[in-house]
PDB file of N, CA and C in Angstrom:
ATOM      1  N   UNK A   1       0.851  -1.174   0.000  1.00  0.00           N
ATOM      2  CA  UNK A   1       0.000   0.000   0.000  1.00  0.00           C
ATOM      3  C   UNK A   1       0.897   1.238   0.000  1.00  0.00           C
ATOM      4  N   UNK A   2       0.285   2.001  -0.815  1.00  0.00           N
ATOM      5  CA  UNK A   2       1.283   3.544  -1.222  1.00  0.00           C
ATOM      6  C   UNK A   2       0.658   4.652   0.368  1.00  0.00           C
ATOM      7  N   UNK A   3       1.535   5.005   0.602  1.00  0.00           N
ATOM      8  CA  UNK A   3       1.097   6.482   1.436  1.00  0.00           C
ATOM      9  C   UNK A   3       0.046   7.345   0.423  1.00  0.00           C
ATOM     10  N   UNK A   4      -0.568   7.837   1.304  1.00  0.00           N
ATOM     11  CA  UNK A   4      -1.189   9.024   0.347  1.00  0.00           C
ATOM     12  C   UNK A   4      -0.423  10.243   0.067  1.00  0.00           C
ATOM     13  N   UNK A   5      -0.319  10.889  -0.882  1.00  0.00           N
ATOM     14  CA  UNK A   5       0.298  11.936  -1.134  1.00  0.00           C
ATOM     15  C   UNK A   5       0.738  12.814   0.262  1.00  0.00           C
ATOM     16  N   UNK A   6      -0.686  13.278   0.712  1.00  0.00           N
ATOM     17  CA  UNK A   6      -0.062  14.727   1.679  1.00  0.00           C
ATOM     18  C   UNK A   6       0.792  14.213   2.932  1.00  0.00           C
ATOM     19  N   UNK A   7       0.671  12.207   3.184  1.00  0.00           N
ATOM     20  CA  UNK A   7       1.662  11.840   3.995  1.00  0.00           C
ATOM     21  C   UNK A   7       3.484  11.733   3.442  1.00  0.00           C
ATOM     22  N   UNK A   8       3.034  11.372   1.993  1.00  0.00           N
ATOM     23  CA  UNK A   8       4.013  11.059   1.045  1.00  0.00           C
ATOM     24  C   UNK A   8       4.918  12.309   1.272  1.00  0.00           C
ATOM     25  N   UNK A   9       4.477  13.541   1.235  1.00  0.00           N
ATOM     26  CA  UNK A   9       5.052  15.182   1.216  1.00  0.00           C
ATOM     27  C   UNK A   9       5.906  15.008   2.491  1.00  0.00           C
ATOM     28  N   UNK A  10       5.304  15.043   3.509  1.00  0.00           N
ATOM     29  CA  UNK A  10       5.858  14.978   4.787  1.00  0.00           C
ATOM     30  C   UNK A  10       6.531  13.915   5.041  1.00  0.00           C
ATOM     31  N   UNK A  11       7.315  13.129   4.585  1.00  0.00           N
ATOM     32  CA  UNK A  11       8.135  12.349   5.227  1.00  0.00           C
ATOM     33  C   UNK A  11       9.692  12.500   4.920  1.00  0.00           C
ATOM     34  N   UNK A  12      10.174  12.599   5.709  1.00  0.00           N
ATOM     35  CA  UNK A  12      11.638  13.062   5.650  1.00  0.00           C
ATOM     36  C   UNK A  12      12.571  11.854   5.595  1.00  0.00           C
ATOM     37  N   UNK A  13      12.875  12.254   4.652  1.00  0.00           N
ATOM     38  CA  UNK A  13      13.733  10.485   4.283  1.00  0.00           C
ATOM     39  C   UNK A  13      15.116  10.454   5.035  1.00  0.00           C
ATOM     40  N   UNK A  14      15.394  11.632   5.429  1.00  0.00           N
ATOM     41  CA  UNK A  14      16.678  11.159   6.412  1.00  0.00           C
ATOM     42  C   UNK A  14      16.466  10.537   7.586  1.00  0.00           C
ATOM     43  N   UNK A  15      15.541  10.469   8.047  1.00  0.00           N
ATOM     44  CA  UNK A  15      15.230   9.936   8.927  1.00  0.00           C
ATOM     45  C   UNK A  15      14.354   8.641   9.155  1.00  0.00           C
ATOM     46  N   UNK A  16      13.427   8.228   7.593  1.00  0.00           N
ATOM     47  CA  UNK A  16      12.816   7.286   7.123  1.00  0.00           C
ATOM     48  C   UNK A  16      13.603   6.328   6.047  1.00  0.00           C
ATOM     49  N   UNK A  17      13.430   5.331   6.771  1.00  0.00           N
ATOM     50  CA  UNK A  17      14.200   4.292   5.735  1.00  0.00           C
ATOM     51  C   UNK A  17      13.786   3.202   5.338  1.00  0.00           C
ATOM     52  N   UNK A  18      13.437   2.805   4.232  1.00  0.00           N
ATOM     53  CA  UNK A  18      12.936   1.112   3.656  1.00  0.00           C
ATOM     54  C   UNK A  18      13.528   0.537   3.608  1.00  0.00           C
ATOM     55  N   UNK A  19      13.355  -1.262   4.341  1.00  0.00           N
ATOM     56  CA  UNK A  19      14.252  -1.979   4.322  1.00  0.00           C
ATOM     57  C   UNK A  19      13.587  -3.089   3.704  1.00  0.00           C
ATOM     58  N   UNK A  20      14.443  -3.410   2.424  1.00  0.00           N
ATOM     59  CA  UNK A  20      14.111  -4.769   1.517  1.00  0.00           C
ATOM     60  C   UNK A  20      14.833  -5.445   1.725  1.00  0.00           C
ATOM     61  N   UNK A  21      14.491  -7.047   1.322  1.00  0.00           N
ATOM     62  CA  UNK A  21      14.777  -8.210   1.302  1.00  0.00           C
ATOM     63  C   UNK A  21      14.591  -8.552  -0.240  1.00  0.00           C
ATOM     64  N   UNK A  22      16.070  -9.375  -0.679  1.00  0.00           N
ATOM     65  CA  UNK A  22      15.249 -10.178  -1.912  1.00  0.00           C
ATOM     66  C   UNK A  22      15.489 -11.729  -1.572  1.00  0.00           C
ATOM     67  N   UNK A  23      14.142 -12.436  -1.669  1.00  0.00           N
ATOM     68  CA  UNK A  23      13.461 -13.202  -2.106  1.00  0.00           C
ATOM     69  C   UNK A  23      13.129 -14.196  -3.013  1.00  0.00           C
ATOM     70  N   UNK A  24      13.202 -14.946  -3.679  1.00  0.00           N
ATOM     71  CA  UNK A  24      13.487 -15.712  -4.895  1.00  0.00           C
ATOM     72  C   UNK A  24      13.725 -14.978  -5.724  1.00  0.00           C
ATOM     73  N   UNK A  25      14.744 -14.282  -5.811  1.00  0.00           N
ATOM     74  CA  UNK A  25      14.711 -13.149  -7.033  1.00  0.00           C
ATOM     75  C   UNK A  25      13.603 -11.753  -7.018  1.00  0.00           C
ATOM     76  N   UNK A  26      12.615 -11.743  -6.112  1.00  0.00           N
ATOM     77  CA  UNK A  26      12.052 -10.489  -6.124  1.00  0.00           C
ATOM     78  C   UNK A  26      12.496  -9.427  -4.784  1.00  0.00           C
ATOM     79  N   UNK A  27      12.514  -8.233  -5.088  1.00  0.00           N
ATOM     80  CA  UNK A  27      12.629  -7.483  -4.189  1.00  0.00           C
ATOM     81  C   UNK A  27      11.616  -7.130  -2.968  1.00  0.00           C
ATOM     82  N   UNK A  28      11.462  -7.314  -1.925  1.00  0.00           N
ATOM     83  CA  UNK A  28      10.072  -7.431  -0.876  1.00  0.00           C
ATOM     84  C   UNK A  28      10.322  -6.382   0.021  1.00  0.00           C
ATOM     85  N   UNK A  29       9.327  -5.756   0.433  1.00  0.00           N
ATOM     86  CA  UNK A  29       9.983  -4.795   1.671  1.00  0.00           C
ATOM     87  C   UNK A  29       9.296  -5.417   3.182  1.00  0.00           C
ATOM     88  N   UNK A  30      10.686  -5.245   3.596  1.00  0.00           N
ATOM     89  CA  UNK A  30      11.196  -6.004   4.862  1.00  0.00           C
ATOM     90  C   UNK A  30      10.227  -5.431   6.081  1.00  0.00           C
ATOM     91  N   UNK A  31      10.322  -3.647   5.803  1.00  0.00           N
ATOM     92  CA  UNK A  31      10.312  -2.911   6.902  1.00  0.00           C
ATOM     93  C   UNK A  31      10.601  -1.453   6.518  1.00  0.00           C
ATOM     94  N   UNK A  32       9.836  -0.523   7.782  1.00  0.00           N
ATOM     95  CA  UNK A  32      10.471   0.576   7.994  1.00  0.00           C
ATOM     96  C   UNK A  32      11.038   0.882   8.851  1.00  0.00           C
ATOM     97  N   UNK A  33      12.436   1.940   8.643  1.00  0.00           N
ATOM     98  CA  UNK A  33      12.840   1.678   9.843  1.00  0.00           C
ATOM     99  C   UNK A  33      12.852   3.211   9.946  1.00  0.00           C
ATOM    100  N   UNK A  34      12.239   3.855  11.011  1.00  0.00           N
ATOM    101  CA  UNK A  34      11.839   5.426  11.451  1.00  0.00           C
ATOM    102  C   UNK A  34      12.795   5.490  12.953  1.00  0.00           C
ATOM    103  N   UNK A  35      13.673   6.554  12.483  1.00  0.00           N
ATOM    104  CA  UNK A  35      14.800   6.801  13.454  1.00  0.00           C
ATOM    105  C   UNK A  35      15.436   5.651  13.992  1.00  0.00           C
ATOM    106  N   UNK A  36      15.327   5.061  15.273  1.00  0.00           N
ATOM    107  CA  UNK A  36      15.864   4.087  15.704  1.00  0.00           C
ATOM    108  C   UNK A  36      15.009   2.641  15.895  1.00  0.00           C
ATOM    109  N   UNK A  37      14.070   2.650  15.826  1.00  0.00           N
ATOM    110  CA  UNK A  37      12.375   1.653  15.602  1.00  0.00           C
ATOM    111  C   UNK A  37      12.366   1.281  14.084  1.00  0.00           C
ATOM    112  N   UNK A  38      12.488  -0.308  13.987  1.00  0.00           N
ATOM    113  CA  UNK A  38      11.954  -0.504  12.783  1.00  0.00           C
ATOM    114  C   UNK A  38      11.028  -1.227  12.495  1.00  0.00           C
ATOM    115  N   UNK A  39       9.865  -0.814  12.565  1.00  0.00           N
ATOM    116  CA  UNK A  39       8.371  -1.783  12.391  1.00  0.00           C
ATOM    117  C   UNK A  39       8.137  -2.494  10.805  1.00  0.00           C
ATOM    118  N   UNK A  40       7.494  -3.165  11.590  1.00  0.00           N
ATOM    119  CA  UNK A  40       7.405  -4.855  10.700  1.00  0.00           C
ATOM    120  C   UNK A  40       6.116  -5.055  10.602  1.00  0.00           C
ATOM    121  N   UNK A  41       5.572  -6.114   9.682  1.00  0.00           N
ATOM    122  CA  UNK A  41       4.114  -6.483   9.480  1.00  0.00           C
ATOM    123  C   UNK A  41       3.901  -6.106  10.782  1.00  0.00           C
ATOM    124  N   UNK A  42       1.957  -5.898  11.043  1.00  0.00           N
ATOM    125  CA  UNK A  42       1.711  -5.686  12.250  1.00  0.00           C
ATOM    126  C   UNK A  42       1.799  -4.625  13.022  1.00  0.00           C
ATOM    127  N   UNK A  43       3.018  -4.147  12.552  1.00  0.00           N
ATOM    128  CA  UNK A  43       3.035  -2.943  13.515  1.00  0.00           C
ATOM    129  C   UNK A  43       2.429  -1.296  12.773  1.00  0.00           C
ATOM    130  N   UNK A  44       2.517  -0.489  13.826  1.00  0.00           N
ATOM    131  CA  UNK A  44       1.412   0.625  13.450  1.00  0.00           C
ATOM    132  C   UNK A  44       2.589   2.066  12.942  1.00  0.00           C
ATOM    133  N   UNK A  45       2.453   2.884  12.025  1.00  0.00           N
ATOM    134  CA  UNK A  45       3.426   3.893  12.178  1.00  0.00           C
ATOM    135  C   UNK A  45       1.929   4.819  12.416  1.00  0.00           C
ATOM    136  N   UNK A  46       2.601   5.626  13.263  1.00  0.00           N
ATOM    137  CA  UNK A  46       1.853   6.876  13.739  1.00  0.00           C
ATOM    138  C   UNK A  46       2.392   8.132  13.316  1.00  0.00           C
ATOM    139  N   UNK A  47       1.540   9.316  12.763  1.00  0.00           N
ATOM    140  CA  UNK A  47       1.947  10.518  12.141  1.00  0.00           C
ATOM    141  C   UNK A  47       0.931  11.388  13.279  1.00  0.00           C
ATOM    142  N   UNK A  48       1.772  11.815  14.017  1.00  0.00           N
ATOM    143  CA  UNK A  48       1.046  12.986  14.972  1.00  0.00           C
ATOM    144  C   UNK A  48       1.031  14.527  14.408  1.00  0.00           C
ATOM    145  N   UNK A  49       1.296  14.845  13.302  1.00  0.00           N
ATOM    146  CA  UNK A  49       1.295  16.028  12.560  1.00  0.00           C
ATOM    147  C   UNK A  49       3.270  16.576  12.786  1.00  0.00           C
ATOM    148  N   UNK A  50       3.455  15.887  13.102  1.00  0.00           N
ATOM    149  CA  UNK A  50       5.141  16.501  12.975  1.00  0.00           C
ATOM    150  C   UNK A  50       5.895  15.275  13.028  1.00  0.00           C
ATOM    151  N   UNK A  51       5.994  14.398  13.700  1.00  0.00           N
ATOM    152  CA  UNK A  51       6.732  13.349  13.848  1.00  0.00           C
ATOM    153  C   UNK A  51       6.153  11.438  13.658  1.00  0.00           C
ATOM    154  N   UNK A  52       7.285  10.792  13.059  1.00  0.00           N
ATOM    155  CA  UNK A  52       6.658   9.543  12.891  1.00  0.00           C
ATOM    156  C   UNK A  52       6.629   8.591  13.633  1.00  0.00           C
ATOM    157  N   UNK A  53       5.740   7.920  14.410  1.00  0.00           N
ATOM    158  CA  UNK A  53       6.960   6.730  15.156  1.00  0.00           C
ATOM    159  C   UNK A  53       5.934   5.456  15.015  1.00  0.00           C
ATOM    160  N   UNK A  54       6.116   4.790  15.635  1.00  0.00           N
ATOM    161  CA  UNK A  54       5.966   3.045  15.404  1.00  0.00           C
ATOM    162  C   UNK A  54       5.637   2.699  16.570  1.00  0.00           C
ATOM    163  N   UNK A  55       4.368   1.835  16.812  1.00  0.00           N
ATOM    164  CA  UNK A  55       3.298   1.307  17.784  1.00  0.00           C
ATOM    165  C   UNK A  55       3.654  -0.222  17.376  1.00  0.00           C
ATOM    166  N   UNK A  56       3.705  -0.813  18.298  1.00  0.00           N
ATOM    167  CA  UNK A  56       4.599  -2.707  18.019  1.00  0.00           C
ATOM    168  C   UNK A  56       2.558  -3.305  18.354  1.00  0.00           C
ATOM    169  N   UNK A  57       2.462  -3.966  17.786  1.00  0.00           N
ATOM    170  CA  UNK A  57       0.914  -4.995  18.061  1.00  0.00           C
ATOM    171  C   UNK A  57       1.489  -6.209  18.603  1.00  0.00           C
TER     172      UNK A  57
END
């Protein structure tokens, strides 16, 4: 699933990072990893209007 745009705007990639895996030959994403937290299936990223962080389920 894509972000929606006006989240897409706001995310600061120095600090947001995608982490892939490849897979039988395909590329998969692993994870995000937001500052020092890197959430995985399951888990929640939260956008409080300034900052991102990650809720573990």
């Amino acid at each position: 699933m894509l972000a929606p745009k006006w989240l897409a705007d706001r995310i600061n990639y120095k600090t947001v990072k995608f982490l892939y895996a490849i897979c039988d030959g395909a590329e998969v994403l692993k994870g995000v990893k937001v500052n020092d937290q890197t959430a995985k299936i399951g888990d929640v990223v939260c956008f409080d209007g300034k900052r991102l962080s990650v809720e573990r389920r």
